[in-house]
N, C-alpha and C. Protein backbone atom coordinates (compact mmCIF):
# COMPACT_ATOMS: atom_id res chain seq x y z
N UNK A 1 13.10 86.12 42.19
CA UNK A 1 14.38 86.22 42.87
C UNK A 1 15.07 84.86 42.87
N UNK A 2 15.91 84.95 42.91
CA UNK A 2 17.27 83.44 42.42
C UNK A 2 17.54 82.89 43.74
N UNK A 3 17.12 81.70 44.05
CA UNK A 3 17.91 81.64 45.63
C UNK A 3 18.96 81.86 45.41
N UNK A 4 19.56 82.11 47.09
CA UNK A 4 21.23 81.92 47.63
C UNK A 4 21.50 80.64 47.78
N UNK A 5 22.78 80.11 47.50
CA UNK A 5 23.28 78.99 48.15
C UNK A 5 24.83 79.29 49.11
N UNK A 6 24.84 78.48 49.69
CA UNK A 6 25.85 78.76 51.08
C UNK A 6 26.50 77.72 51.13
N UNK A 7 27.64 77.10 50.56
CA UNK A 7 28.66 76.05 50.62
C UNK A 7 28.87 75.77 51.91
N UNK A 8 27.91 74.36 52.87
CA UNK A 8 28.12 73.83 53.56
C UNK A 8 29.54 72.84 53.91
N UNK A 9 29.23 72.07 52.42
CA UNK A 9 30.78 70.66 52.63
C UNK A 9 31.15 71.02 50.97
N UNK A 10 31.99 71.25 51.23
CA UNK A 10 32.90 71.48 50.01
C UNK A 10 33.08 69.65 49.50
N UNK A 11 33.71 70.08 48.02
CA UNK A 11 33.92 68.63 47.13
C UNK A 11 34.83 68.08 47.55
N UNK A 12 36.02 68.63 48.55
CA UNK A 12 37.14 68.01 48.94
C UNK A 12 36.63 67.21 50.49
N UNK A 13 35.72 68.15 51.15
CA UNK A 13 35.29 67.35 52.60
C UNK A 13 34.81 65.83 52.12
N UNK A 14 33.72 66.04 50.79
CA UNK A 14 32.97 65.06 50.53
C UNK A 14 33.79 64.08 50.16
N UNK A 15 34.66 64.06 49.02
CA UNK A 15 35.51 63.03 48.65
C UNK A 15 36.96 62.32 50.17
N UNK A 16 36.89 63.28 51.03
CA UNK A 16 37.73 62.79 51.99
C UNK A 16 36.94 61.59 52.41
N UNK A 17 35.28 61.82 53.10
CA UNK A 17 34.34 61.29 54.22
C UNK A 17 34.20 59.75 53.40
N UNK A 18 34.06 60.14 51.87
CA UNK A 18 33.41 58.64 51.06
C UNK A 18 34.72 57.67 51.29
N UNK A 19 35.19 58.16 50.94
CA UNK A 19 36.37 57.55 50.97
C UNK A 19 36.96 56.55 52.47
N UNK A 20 36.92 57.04 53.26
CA UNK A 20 36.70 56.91 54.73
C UNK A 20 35.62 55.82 55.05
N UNK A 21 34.15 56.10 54.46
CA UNK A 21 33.28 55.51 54.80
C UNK A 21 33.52 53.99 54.29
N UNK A 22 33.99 53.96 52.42
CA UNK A 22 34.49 52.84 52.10
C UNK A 22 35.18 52.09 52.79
N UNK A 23 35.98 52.59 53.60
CA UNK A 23 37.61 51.40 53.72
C UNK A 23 36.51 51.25 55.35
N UNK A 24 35.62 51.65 55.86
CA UNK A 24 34.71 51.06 56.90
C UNK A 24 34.06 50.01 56.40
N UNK A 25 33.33 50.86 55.11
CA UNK A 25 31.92 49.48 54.96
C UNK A 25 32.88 47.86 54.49
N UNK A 26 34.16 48.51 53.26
CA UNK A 26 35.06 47.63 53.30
C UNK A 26 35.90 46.53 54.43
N UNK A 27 35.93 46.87 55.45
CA UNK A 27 36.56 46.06 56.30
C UNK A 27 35.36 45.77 57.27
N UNK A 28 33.83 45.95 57.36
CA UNK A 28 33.22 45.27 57.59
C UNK A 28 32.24 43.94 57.43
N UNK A 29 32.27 43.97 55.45
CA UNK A 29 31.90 43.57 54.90
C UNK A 29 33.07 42.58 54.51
N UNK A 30 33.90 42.56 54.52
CA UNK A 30 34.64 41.70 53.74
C UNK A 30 34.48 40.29 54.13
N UNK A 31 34.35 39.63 54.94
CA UNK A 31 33.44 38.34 54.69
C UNK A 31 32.27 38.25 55.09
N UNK A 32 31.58 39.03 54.77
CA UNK A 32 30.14 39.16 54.55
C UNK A 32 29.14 39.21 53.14
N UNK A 33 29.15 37.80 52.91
CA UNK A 33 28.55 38.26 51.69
C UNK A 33 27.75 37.30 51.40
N UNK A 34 26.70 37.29 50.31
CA UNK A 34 26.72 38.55 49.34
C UNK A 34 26.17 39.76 49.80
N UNK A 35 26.98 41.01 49.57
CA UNK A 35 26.55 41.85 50.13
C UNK A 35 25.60 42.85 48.47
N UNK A 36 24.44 43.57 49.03
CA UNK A 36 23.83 44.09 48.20
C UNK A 36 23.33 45.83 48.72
N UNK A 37 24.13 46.34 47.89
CA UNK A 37 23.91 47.91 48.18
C UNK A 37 22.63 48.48 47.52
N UNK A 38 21.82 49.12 47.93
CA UNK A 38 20.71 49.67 47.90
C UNK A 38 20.64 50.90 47.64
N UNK A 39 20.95 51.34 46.67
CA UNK A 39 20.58 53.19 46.88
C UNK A 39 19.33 53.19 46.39
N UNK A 40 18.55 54.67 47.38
CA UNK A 40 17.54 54.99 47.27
C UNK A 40 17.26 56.49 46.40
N UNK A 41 16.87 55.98 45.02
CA UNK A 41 16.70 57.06 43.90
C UNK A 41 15.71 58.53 44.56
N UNK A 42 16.34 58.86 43.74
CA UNK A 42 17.41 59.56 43.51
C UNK A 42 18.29 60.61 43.79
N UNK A 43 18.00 60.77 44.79
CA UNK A 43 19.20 61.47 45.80
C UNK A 43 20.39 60.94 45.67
N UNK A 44 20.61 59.37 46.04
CA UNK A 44 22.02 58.65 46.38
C UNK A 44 22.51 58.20 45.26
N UNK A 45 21.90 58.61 44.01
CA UNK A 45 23.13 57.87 42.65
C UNK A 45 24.21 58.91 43.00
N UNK A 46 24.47 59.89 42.92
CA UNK A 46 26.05 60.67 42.87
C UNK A 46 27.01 60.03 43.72
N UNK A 47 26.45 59.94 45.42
CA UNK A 47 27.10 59.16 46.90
C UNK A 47 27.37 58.00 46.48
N UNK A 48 26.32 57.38 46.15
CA UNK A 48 26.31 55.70 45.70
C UNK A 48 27.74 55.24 44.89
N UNK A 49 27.63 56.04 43.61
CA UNK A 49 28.59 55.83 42.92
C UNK A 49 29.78 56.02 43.59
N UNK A 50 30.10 57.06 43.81
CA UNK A 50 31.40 57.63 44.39
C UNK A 50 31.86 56.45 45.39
N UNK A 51 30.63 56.27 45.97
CA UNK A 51 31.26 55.23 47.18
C UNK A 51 31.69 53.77 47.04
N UNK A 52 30.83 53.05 45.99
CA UNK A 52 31.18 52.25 45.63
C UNK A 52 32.43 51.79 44.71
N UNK A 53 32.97 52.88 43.84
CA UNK A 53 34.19 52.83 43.50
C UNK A 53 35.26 52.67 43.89
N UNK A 54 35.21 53.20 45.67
CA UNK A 54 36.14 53.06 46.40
C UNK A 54 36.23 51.81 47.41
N UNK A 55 35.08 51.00 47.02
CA UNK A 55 35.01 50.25 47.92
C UNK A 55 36.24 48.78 47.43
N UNK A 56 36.87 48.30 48.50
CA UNK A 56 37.85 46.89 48.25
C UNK A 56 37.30 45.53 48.17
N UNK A 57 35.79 45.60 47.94
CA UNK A 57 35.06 44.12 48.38
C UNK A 57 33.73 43.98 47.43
N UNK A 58 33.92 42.95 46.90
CA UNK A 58 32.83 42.70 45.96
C UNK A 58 31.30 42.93 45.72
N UNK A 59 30.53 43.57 45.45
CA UNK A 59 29.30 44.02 45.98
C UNK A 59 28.33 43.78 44.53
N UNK A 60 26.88 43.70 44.89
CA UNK A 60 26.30 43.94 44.33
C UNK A 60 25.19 45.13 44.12
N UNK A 61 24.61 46.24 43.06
CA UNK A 61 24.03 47.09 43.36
C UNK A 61 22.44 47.30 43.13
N UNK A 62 21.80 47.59 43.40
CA UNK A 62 20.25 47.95 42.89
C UNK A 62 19.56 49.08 43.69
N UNK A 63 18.73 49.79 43.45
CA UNK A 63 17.83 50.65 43.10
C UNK A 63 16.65 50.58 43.84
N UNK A 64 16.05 51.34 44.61
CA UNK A 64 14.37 51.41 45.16
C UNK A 64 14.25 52.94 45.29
N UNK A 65 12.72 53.17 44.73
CA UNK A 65 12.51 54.91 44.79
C UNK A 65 11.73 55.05 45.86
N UNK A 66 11.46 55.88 46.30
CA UNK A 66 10.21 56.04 47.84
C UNK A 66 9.89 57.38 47.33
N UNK A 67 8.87 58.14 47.84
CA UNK A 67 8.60 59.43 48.20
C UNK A 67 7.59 59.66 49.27
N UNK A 68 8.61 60.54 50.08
CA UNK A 68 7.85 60.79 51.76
C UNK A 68 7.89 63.08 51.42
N UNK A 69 8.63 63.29 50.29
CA UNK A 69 8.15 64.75 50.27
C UNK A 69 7.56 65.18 49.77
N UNK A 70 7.11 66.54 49.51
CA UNK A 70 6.28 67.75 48.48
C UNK A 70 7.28 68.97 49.06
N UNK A 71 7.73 69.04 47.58
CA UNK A 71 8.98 70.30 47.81
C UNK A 71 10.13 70.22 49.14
N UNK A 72 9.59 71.04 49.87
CA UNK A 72 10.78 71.26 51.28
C UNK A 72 10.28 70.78 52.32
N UNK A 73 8.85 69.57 52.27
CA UNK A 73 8.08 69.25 53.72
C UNK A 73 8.12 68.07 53.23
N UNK A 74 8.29 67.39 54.53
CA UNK A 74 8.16 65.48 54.40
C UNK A 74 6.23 65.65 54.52
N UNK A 75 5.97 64.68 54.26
CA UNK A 75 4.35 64.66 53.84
C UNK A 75 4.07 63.53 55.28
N UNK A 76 5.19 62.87 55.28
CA UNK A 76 4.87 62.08 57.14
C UNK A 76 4.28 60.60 56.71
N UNK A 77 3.95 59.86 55.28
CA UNK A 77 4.12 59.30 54.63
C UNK A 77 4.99 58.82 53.32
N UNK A 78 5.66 57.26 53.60
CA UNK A 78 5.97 56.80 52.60
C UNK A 78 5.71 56.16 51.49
N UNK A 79 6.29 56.44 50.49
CA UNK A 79 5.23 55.79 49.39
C UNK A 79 6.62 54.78 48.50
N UNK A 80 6.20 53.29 48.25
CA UNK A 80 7.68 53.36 47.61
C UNK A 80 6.71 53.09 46.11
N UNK A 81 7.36 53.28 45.74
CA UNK A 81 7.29 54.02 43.63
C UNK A 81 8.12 52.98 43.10
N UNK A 82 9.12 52.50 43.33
CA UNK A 82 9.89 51.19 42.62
C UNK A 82 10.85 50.57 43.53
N UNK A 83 10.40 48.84 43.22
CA UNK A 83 10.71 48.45 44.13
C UNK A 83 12.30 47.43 43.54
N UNK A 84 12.85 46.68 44.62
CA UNK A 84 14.12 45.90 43.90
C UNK A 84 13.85 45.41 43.08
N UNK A 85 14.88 45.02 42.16
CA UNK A 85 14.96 44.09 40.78
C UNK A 85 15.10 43.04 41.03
N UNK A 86 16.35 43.10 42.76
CA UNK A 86 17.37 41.36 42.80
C UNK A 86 16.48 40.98 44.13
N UNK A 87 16.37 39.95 44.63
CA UNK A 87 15.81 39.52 45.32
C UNK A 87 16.65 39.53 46.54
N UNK A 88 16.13 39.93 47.75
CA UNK A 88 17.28 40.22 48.93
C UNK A 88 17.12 38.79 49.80
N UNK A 89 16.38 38.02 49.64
CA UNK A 89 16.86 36.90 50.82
C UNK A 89 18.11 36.55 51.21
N UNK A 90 18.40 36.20 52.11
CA UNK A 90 19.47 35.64 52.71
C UNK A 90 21.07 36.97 52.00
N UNK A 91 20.51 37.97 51.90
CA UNK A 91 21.91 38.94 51.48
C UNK A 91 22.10 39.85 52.99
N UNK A 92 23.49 40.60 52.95
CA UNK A 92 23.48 41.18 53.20
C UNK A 92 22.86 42.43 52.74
N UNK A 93 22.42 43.27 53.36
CA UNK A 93 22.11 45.03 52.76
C UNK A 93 22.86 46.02 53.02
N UNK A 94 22.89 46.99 52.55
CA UNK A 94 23.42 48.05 52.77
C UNK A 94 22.35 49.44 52.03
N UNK A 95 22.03 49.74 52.88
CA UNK A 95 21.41 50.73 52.03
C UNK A 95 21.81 52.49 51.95
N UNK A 96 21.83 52.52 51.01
CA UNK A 96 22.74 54.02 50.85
C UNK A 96 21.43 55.26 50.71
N UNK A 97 21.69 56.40 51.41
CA UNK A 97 20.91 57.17 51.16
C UNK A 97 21.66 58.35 51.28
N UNK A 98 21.27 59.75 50.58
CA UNK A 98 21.63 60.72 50.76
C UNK A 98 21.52 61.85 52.06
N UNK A 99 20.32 61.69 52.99
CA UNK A 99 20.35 62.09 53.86
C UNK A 99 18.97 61.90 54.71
N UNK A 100 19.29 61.55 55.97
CA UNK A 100 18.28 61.55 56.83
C UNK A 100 17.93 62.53 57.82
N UNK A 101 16.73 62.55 57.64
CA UNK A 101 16.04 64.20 58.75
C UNK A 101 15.01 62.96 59.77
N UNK A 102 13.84 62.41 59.27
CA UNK A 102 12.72 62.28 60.17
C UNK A 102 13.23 60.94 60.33
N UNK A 103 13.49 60.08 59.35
CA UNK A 103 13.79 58.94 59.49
C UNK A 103 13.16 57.45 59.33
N UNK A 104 11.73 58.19 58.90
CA UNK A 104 10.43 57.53 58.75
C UNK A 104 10.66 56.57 56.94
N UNK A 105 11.80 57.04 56.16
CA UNK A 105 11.76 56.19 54.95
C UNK A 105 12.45 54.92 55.43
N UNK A 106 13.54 55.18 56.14
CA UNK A 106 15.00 54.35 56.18
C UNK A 106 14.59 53.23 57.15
N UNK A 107 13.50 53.57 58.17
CA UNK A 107 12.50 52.53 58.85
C UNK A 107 12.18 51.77 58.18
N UNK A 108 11.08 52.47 57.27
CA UNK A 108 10.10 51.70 56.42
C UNK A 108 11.26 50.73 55.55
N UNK A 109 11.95 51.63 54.95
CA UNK A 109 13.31 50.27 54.14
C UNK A 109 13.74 49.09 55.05
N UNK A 110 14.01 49.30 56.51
CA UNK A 110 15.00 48.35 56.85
C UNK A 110 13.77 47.51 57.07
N UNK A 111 12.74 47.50 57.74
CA UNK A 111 11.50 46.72 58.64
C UNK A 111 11.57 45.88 57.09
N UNK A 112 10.93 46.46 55.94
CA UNK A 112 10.27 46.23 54.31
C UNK A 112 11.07 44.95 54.44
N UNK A 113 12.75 45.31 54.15
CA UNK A 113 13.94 44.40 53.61
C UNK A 113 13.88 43.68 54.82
N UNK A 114 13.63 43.95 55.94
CA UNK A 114 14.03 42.62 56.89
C UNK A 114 13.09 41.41 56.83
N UNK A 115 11.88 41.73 56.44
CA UNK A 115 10.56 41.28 56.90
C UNK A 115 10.57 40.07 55.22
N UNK A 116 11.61 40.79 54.31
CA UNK A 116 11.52 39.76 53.04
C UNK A 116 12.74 38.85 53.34
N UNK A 117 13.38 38.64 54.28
CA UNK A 117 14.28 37.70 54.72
C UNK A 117 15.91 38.21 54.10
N UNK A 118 15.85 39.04 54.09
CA UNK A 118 17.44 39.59 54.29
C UNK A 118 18.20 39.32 55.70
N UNK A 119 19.41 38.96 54.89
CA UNK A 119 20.60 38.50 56.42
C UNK A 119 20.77 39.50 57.36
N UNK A 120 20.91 40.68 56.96
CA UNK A 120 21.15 42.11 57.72
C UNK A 120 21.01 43.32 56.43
N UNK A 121 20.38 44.20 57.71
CA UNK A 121 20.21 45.50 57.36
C UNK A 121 20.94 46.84 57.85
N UNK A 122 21.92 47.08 57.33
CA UNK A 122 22.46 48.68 57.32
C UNK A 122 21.97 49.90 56.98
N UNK A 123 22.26 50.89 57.10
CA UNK A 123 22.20 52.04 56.76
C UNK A 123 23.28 52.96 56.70
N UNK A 124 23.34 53.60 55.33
CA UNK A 124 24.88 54.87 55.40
C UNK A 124 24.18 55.52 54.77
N UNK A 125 24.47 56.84 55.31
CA UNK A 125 24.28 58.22 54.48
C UNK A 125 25.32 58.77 54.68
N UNK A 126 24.91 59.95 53.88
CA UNK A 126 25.97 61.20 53.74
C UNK A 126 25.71 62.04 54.51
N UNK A 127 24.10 62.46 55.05
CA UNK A 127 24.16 63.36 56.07
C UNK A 127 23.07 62.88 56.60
N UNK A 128 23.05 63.55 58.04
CA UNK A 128 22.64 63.51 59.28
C UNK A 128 21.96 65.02 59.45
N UNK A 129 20.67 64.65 59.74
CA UNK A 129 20.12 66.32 60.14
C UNK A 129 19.48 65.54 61.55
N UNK A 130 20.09 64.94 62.57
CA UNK A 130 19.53 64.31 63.77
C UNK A 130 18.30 65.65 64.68
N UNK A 131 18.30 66.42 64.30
CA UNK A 131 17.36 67.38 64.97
C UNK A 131 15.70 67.13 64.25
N UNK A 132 15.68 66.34 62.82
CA UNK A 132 14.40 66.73 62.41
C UNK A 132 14.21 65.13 63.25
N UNK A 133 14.65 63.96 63.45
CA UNK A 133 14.28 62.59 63.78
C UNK A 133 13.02 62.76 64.11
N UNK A 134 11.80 61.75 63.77
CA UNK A 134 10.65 61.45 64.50
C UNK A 134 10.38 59.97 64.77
N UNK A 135 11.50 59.16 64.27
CA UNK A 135 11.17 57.63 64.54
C UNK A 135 12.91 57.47 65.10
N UNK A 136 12.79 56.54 65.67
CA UNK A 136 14.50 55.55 66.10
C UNK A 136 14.86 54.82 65.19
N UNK A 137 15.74 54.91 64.33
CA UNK A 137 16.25 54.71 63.41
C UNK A 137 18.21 54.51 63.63
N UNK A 138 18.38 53.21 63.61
CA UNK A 138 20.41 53.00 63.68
C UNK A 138 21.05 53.66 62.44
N UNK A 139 21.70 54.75 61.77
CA UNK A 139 22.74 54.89 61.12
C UNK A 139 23.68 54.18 61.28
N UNK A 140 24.72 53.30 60.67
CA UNK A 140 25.63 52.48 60.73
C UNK A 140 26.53 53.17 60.26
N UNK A 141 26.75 53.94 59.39
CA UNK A 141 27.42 54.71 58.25
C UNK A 141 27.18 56.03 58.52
N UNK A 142 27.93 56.59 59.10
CA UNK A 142 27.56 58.31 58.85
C UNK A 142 28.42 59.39 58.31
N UNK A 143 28.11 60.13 57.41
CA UNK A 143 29.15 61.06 56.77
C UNK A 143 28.99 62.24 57.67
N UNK A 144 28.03 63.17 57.45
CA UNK A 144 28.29 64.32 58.12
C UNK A 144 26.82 64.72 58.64
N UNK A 145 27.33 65.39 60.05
CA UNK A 145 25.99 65.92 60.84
C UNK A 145 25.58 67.64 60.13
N UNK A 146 23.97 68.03 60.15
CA UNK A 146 23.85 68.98 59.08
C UNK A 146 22.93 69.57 60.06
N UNK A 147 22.79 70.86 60.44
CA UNK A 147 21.90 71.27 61.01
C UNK A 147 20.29 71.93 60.02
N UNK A 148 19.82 72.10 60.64
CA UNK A 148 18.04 71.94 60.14
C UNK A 148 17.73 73.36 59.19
N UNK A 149 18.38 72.98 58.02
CA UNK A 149 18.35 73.93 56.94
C UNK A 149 18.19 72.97 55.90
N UNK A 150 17.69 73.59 54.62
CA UNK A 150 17.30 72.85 53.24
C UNK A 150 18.82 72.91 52.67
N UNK A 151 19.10 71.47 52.42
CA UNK A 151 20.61 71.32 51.62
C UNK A 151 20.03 70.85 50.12
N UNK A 152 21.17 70.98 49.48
CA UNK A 152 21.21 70.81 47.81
C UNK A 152 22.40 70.37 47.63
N UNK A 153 22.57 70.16 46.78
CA UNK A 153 23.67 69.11 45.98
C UNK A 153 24.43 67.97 45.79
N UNK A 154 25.25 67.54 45.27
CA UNK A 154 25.66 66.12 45.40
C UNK A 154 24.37 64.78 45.58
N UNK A 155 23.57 65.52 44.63
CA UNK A 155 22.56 64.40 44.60
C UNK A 155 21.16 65.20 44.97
N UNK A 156 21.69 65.98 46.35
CA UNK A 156 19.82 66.63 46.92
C UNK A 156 19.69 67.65 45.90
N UNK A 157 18.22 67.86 45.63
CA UNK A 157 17.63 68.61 45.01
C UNK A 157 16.23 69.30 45.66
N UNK A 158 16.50 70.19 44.76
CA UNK A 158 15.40 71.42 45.14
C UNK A 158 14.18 71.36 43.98
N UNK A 159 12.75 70.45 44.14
CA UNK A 159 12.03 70.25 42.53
C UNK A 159 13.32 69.94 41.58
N UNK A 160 13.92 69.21 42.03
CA UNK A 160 14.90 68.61 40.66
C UNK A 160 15.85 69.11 40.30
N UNK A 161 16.51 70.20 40.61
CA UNK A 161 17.39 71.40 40.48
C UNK A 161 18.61 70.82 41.63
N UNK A 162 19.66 71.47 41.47
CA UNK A 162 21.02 71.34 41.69
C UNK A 162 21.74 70.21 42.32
N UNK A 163 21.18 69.22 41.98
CA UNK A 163 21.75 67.58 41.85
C UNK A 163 23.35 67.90 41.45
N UNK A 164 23.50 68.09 40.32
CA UNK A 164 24.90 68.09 39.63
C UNK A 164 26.12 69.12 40.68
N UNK A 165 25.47 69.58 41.43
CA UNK A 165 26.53 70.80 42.13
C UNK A 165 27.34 70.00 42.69
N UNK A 166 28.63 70.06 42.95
CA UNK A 166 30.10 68.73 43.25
C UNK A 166 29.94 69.23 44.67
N UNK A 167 29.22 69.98 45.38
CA UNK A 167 29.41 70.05 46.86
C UNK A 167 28.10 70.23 47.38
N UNK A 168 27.55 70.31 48.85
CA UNK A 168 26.23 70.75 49.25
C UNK A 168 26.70 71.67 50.06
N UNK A 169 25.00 72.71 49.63
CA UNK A 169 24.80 73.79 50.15
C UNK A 169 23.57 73.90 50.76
N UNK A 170 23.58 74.82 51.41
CA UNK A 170 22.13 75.53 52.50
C UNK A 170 21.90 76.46 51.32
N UNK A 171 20.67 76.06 50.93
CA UNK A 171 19.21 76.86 50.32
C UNK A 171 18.38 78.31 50.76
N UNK A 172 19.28 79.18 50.17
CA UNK A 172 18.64 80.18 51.68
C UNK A 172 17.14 80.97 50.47
């Protein structure tokens, strides 16, 4: 049987929120620098990009992978799988992620990056599922609150599947 999908945020909500979020991270950052954006593979290349295009202030970008799931369950451990290229001392961060439920990666990122002497640590996502939280964790950046259903698209995936979809949906 084929799952259902259920158009949560349409491509127009999404491109309104990034957009929005930019001219924030933009007018916070703007003499803050060097600032170094972080997306966490691979969920946040689609967000990442999008967002950074719109951004008005000079940035630099790189890459770290983690894995805390198996399929549709966080495993309650993080594992990071690849780590930065650029060296974060004395930068600003920003770290971009596609969405937070438990909150237990975006910890482990900020404590990781603070503890290697980064100037500051942020956090933006695109969504918010604040009902799964199991650690205290600051969002700085927030796109949209999601209630406690399996989302897909614009980056989330299902085993690797519907990344490319221009909007997210509930997985039924």
């Amino acid at each position: 049987m084929k799952p259902k999908l259920k158009i949560l945020i349409t491509e127009e909500q999404i491109r309104q929120k990034v957009a929005e979020l930019a001219k924030k991270i933009s007018n916070y950052y703007r003499k803050k620098q060097p600032l170094l954006i972080v997306g966490i593979l691979k969920g946040s290349a689609i967000f990442l990009s999008d967002l950074i295009r719109k951004l008005t202030i000079s940035c630099e970008v790189d890459f770290i992978s983690v894995r805390s799931y198996d399929g549709t369950s966080s495993t309650g451990v993080v594992q990071l799988i690849l780590d930065l290229y650029d060296n974060p001392v004395g930068k600003h961060i920003l770290i971009v992620e596609d969405i937070i439920d438990t909150g237990r990666t975006l910890k482990f990122l900020k404590t990781n990056l603070l503890t290697r002497k980064a100037k500051s640590v942020k956090i933006c996502v695109l969504l918010n599922k604040k009902c799964k939280r199991k650690t205290k964790i600051k969002v700085d950046y927030k796109g949209f609150d999601v209630p406690d259903k399996f989302v897909v698209g614009y980056g989330l995936d299902y085993n690797e599947k519907y990344r490319n979809l221009p909007y997210v949906a509930i997985l039924e």
